[in-house]
Each structure stands twice: as C-alpha cells, then as structure tokens.
N, C-alpha and C. Protein backbone atom coordinates (compact mmCIF):
# COMPACT_ATOMS: atom_id res chain seq x y z
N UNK A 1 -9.01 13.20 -9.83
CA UNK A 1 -8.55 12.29 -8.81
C UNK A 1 -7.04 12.16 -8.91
N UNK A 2 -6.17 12.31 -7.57
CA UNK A 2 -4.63 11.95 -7.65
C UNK A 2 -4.71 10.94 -8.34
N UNK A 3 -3.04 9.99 -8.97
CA UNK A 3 -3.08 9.19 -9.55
C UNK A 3 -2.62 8.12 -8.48
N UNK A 4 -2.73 8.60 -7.44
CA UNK A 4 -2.18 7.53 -6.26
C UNK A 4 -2.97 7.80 -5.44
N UNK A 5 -3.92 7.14 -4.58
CA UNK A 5 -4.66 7.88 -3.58
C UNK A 5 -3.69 7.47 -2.11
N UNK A 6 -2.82 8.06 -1.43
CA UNK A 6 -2.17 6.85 -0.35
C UNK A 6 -3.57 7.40 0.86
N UNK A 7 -3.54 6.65 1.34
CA UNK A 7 -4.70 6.72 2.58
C UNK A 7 -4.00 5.62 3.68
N UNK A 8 -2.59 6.62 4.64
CA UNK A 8 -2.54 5.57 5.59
C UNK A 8 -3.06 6.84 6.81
N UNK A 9 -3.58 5.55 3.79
CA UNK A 9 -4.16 4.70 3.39
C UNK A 9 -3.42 5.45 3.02
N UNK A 10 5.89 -9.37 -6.38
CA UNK A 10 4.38 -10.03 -5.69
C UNK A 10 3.86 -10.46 -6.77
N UNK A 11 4.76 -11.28 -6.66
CA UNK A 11 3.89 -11.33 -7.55
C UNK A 11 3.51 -13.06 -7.01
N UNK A 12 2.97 -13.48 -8.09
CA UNK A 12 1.50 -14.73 -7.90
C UNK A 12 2.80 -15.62 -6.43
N UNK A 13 3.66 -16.07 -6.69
CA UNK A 13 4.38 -16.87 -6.49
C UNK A 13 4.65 -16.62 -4.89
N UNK A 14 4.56 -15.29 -4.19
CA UNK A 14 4.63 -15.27 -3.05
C UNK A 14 3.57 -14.72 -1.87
N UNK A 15 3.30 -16.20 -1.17
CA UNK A 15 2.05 -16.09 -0.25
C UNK A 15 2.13 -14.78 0.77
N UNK A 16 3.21 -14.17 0.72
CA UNK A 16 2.90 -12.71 1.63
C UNK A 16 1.49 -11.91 0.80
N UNK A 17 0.95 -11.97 -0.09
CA UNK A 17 0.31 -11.31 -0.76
C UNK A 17 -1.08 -11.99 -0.91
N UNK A 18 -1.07 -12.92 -0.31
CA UNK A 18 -2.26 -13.38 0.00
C UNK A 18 -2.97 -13.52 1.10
N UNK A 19 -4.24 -12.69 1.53
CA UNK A 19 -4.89 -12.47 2.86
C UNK A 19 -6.34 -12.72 3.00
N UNK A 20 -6.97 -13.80 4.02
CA UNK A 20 -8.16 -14.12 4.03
C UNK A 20 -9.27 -12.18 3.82
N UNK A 21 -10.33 -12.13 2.73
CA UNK A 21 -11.29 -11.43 3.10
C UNK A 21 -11.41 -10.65 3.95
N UNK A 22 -11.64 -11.21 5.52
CA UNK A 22 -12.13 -10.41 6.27
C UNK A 22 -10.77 -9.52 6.79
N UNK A 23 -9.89 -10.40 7.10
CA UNK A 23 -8.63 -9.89 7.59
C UNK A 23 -8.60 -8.51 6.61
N UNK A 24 -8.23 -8.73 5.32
CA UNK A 24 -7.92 -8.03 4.60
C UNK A 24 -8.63 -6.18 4.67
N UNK A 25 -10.32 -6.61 4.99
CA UNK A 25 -11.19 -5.71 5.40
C UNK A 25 -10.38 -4.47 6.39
N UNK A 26 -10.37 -5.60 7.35
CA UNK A 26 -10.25 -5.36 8.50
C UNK A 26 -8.94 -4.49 8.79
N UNK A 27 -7.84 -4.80 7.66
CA UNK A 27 -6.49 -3.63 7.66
C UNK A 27 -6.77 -2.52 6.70
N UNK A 28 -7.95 -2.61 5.89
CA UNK A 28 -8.15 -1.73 5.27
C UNK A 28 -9.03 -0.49 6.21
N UNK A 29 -9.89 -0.38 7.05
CA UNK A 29 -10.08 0.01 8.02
C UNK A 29 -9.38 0.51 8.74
N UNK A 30 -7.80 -0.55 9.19
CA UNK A 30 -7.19 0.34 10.25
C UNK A 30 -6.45 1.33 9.70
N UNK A 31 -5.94 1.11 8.50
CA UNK A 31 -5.07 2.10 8.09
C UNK A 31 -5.98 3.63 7.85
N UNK A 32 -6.97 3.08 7.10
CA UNK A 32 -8.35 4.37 7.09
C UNK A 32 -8.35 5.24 8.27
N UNK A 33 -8.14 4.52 9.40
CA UNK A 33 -8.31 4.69 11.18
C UNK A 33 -7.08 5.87 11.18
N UNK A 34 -5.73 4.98 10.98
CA UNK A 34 -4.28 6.00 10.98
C UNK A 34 -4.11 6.73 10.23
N UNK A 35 -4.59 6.86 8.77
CA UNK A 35 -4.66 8.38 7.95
C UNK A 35 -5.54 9.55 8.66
N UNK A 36 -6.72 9.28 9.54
CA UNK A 36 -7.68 10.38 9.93
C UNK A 36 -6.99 10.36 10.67
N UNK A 37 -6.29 10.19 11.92
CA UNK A 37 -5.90 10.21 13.37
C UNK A 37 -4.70 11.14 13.40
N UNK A 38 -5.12 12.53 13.69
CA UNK A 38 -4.63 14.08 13.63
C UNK A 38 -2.85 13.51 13.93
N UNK A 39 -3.23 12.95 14.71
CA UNK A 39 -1.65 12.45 15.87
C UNK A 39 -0.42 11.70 14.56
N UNK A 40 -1.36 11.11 13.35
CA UNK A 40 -0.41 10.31 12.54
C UNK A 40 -0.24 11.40 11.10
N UNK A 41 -0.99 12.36 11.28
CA UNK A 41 -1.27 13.13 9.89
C UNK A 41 0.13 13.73 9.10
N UNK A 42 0.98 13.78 10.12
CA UNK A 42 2.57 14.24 9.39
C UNK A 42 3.02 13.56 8.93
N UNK A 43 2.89 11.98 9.54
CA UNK A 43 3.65 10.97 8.73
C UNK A 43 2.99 10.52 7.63
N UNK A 44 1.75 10.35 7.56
CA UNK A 44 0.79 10.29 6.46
C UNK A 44 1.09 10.75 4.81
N UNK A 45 1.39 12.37 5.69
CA UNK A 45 1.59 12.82 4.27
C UNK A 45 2.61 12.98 3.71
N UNK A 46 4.17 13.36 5.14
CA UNK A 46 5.41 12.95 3.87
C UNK A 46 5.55 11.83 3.89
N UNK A 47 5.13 10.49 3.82
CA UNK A 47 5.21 9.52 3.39
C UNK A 47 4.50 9.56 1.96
N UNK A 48 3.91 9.90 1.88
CA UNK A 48 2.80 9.95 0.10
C UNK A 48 3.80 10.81 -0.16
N UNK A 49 4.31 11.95 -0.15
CA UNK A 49 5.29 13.33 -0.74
C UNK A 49 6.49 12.17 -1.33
N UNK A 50 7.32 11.41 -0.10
CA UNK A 50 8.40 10.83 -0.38
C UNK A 50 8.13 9.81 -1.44
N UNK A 51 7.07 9.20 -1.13
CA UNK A 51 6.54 7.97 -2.09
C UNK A 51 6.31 8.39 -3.30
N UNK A 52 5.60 9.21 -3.88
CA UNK A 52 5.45 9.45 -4.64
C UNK A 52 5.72 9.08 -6.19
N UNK A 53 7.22 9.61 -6.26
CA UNK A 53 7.71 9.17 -7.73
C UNK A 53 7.89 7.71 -7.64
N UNK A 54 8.61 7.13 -6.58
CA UNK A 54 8.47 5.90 -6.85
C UNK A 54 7.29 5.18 -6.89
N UNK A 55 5.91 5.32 -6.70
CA UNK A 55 4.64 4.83 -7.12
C UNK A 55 4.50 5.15 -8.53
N UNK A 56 4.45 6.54 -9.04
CA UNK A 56 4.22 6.32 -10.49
C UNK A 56 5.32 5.58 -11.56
N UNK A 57 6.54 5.63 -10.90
CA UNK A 57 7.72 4.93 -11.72
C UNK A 57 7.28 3.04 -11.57
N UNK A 58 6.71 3.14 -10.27
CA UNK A 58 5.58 1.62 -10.38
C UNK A 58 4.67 1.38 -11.70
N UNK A 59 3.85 2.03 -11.09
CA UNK A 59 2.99 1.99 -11.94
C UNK A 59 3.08 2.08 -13.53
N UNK A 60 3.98 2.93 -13.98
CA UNK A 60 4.36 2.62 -15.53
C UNK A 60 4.97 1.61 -15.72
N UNK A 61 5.93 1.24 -15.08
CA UNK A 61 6.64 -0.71 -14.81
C UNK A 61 5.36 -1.55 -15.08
N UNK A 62 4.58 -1.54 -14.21
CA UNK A 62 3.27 -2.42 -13.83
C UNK A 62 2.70 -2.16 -15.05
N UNK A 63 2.25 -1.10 -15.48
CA UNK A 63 1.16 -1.17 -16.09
C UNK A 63 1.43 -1.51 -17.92
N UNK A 64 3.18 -1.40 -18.14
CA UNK A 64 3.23 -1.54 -19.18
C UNK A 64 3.64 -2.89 -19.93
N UNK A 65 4.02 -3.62 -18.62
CA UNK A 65 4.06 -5.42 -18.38
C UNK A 65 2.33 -5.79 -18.53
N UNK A 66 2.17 -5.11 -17.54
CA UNK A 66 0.23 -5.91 -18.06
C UNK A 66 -0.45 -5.94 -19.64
N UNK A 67 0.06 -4.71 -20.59
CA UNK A 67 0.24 -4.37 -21.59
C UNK A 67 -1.33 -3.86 -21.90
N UNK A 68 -2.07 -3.56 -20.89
CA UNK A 68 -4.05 -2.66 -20.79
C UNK A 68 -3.70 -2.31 -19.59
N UNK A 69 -5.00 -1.36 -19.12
CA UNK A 69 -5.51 -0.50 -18.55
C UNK A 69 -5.54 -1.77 -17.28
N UNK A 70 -4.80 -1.61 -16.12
CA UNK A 70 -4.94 -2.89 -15.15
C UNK A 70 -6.43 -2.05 -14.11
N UNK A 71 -7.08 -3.08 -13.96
CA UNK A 71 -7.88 -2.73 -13.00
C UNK A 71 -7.79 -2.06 -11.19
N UNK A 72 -8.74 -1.76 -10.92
CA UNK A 72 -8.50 -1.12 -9.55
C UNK A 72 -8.30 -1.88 -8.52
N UNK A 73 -7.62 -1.50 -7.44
CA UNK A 73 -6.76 -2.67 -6.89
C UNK A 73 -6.52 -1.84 -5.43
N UNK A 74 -6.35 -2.07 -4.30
CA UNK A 74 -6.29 -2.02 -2.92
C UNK A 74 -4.90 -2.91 -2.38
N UNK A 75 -4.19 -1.85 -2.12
CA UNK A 75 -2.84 -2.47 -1.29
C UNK A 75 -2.97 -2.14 -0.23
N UNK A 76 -2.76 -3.38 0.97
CA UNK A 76 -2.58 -2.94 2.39
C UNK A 76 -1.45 -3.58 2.64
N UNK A 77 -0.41 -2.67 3.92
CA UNK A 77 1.02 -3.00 4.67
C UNK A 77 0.76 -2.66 5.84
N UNK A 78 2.05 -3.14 6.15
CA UNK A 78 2.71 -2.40 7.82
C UNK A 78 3.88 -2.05 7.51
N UNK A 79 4.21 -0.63 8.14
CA UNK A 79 5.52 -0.22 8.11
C UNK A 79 6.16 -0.06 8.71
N UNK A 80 7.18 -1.34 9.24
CA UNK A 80 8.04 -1.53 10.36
C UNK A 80 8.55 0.04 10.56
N UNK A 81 9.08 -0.63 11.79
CA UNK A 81 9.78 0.91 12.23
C UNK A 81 11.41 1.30 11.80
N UNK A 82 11.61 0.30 11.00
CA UNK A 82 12.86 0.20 9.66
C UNK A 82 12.85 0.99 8.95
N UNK A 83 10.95 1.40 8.44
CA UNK A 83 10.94 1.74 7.36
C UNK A 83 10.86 0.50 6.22
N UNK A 84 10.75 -1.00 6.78
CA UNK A 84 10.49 -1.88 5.67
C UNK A 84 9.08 -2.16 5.51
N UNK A 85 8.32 -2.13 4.30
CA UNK A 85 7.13 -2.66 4.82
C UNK A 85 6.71 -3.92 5.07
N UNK A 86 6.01 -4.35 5.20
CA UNK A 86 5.85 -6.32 5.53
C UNK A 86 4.31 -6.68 5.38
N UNK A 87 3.88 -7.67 5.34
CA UNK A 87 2.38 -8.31 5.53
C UNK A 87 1.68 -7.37 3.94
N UNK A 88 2.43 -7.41 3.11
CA UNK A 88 1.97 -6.58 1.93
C UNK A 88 0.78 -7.71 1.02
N UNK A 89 -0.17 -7.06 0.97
CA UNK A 89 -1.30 -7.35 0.38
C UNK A 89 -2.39 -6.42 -0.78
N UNK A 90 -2.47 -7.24 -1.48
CA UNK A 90 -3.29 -6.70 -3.07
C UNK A 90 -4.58 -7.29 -2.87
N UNK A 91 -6.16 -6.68 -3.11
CA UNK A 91 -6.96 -6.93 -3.83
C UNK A 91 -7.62 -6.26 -4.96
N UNK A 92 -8.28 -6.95 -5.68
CA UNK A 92 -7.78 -8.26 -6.58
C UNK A 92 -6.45 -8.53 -6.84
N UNK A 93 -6.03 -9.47 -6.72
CA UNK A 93 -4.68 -9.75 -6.93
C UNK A 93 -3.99 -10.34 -8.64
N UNK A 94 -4.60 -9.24 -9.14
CA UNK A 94 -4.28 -9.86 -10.53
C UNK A 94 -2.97 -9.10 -10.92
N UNK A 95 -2.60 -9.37 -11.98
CA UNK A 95 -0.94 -8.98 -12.80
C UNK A 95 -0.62 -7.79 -12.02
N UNK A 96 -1.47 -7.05 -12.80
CA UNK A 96 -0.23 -5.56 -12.48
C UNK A 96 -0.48 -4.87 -11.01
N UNK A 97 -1.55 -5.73 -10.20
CA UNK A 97 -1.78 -5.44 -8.17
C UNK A 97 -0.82 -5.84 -7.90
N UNK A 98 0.05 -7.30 -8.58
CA UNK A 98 0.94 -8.36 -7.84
C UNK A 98 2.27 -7.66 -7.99
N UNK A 99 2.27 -6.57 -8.81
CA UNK A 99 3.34 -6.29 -9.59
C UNK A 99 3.70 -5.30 -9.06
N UNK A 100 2.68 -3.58 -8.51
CA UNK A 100 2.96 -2.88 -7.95
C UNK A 100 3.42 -3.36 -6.45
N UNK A 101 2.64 -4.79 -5.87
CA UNK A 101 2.75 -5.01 -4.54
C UNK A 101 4.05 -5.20 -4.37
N UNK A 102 4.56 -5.95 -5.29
CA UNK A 102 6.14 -6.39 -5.48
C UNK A 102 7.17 -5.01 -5.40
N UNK A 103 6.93 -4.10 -6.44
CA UNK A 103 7.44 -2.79 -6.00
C UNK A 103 7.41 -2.03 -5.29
N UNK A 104 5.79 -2.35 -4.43
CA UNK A 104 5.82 -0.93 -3.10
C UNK A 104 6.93 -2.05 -1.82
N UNK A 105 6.66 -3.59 -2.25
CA UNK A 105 7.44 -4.34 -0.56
C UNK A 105 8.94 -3.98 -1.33
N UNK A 106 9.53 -3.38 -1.99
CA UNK A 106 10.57 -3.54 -2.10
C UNK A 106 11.71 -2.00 -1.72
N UNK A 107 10.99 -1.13 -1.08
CA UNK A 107 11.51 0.03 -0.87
C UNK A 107 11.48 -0.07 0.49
N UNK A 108 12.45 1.00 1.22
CA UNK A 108 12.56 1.44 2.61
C UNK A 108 11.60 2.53 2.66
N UNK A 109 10.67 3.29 3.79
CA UNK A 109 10.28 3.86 3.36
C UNK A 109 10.40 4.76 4.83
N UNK A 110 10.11 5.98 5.09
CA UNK A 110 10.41 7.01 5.81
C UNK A 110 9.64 5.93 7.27
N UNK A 111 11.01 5.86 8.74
CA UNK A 111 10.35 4.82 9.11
C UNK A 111 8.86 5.40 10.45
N UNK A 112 8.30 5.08 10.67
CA UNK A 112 7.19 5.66 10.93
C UNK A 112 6.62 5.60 12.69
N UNK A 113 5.69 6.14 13.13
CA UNK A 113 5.86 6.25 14.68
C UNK A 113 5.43 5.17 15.11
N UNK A 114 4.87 4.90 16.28
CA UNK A 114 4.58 3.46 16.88
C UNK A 114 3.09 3.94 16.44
N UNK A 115 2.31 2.39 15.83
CA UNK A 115 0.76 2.88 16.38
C UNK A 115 0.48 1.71 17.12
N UNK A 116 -0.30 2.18 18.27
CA UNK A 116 -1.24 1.23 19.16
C UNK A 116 -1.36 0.17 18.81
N UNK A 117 -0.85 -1.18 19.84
CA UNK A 117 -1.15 -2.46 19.74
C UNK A 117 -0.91 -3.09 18.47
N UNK A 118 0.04 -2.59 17.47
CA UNK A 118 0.26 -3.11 16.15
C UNK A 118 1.80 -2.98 15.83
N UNK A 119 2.17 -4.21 14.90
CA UNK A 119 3.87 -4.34 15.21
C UNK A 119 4.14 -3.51 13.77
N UNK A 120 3.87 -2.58 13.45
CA UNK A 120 4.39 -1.72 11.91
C UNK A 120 3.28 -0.62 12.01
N UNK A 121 3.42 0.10 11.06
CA UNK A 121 2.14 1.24 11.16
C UNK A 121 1.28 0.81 9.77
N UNK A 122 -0.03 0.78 9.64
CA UNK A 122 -0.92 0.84 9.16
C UNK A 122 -1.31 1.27 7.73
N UNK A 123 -0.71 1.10 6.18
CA UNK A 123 -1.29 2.19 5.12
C UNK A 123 -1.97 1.45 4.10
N UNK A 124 -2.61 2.13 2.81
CA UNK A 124 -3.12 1.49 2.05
C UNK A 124 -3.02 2.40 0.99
N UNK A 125 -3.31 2.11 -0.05
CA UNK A 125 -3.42 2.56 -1.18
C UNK A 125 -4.14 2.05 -1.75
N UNK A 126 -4.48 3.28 -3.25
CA UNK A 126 -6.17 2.30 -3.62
C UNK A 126 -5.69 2.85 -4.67
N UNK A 127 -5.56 2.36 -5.73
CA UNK A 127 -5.34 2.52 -7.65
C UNK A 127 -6.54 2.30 -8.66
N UNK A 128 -6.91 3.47 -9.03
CA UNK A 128 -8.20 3.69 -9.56
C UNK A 128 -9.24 3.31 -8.83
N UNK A 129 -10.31 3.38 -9.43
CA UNK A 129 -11.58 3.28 -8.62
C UNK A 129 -11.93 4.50 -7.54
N UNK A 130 -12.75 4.50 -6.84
CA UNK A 130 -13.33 5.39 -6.09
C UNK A 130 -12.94 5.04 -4.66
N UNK A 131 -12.83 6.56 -4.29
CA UNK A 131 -12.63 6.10 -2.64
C UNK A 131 -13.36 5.55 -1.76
C-alpha cells in the first residue's frame, strides 16, 4: 500500500477541524466522486506527485510528536482556486490527524479547476487503514 493514499481523495484548538458525521461522510464521497471523474484525473494526480514529499515530511513531524504508531485517520478539504486549502477536516481527530491536518491546511497547493456547484475542489486522504 502507498504510504499516502491521496484520493481526490489542527490541531485540538481550532474548530475548522471539526465536522458533524454526516457532513463529513458526505465530503468524503465527493472527493471519491472528483478522483474517478476522467475530466479531474490530471489534477488528481499531479497534485499527489507535487504533494508528496511534503506529506511524508508530515507525517514524520506528526508521527514522531505522537511518539507510537498514530492510528488511521481520513482528511477531507477544498482547494480554493488559490491553491489554499480550507474547510480542512480529520477523522478521528486525535494527535497526530490534528497534526497532519495542521500541516496539509498550511501549504499552497497546485491551484485546481472549478468543480460543479462547490466553492474549492474536493480531496481526501486516508493514512493507514484500508481503502
């Protein structure tokens, strides 16, 4: 398994990172929606290409503050058309979810096309666990 799955598809102290359940579902889905959707598939993937090092340079940050093996964890955004992301959300939202969330909202990131009826584009990421 990659060590990043991106599939488009913070800490305690800031409520951007906190999202009712269903909502939360429910962007996990759309972004699922904009990784398959042939039309978004270029940006998809050099966005994961570009992302890249800076996720695992996360993730060793994150994971060596948590000081164990942090559990599997689901990030959903939108990625303005800046290239900033916004509405950034972790589940479970424990240490080192709050911690990568904090590091993925803090980059510009390649800025991305319009998608349908939504004010940013759609991604997620999923850290360990199964797809």
């Amino acid at each position: 398994m990659k060590p990043v799955l991106l599939l488009l598809s913070a800490l305690a102290a800031f409520p951007a990172f906190a999202v009712d359940p269903d909502s939360f579902r429910e962007r996990v889905l759309l972004a699922r929606d904009a990784q398959d959707d042939e039309q978004f598939h270029s940006y998809t993937e050099q966005m994961a290409r570009e992302a890249g090092q800076h996720f695992a340079h996360t993730m060793r940050k994150c994971w060596t503050q948590s000081q164990r093996d942090p559990k599997p964890f689901v990030l959903v955004a939108d990625i303005g058309a800046d290239g900033r992301p916004h509405d950034v959300a972790v589940k479970p939202a424990h240490g080192a979810a709050r911690c990568f969330a904090s590091g993925f909202a803090a980059v510009r990131y390649l800025p991305p096309p319009e998608y349908p009826d939504r004010d940013g584009f759609p991604v997620m990421v999923r850290i360990g666990g199964h797809k």
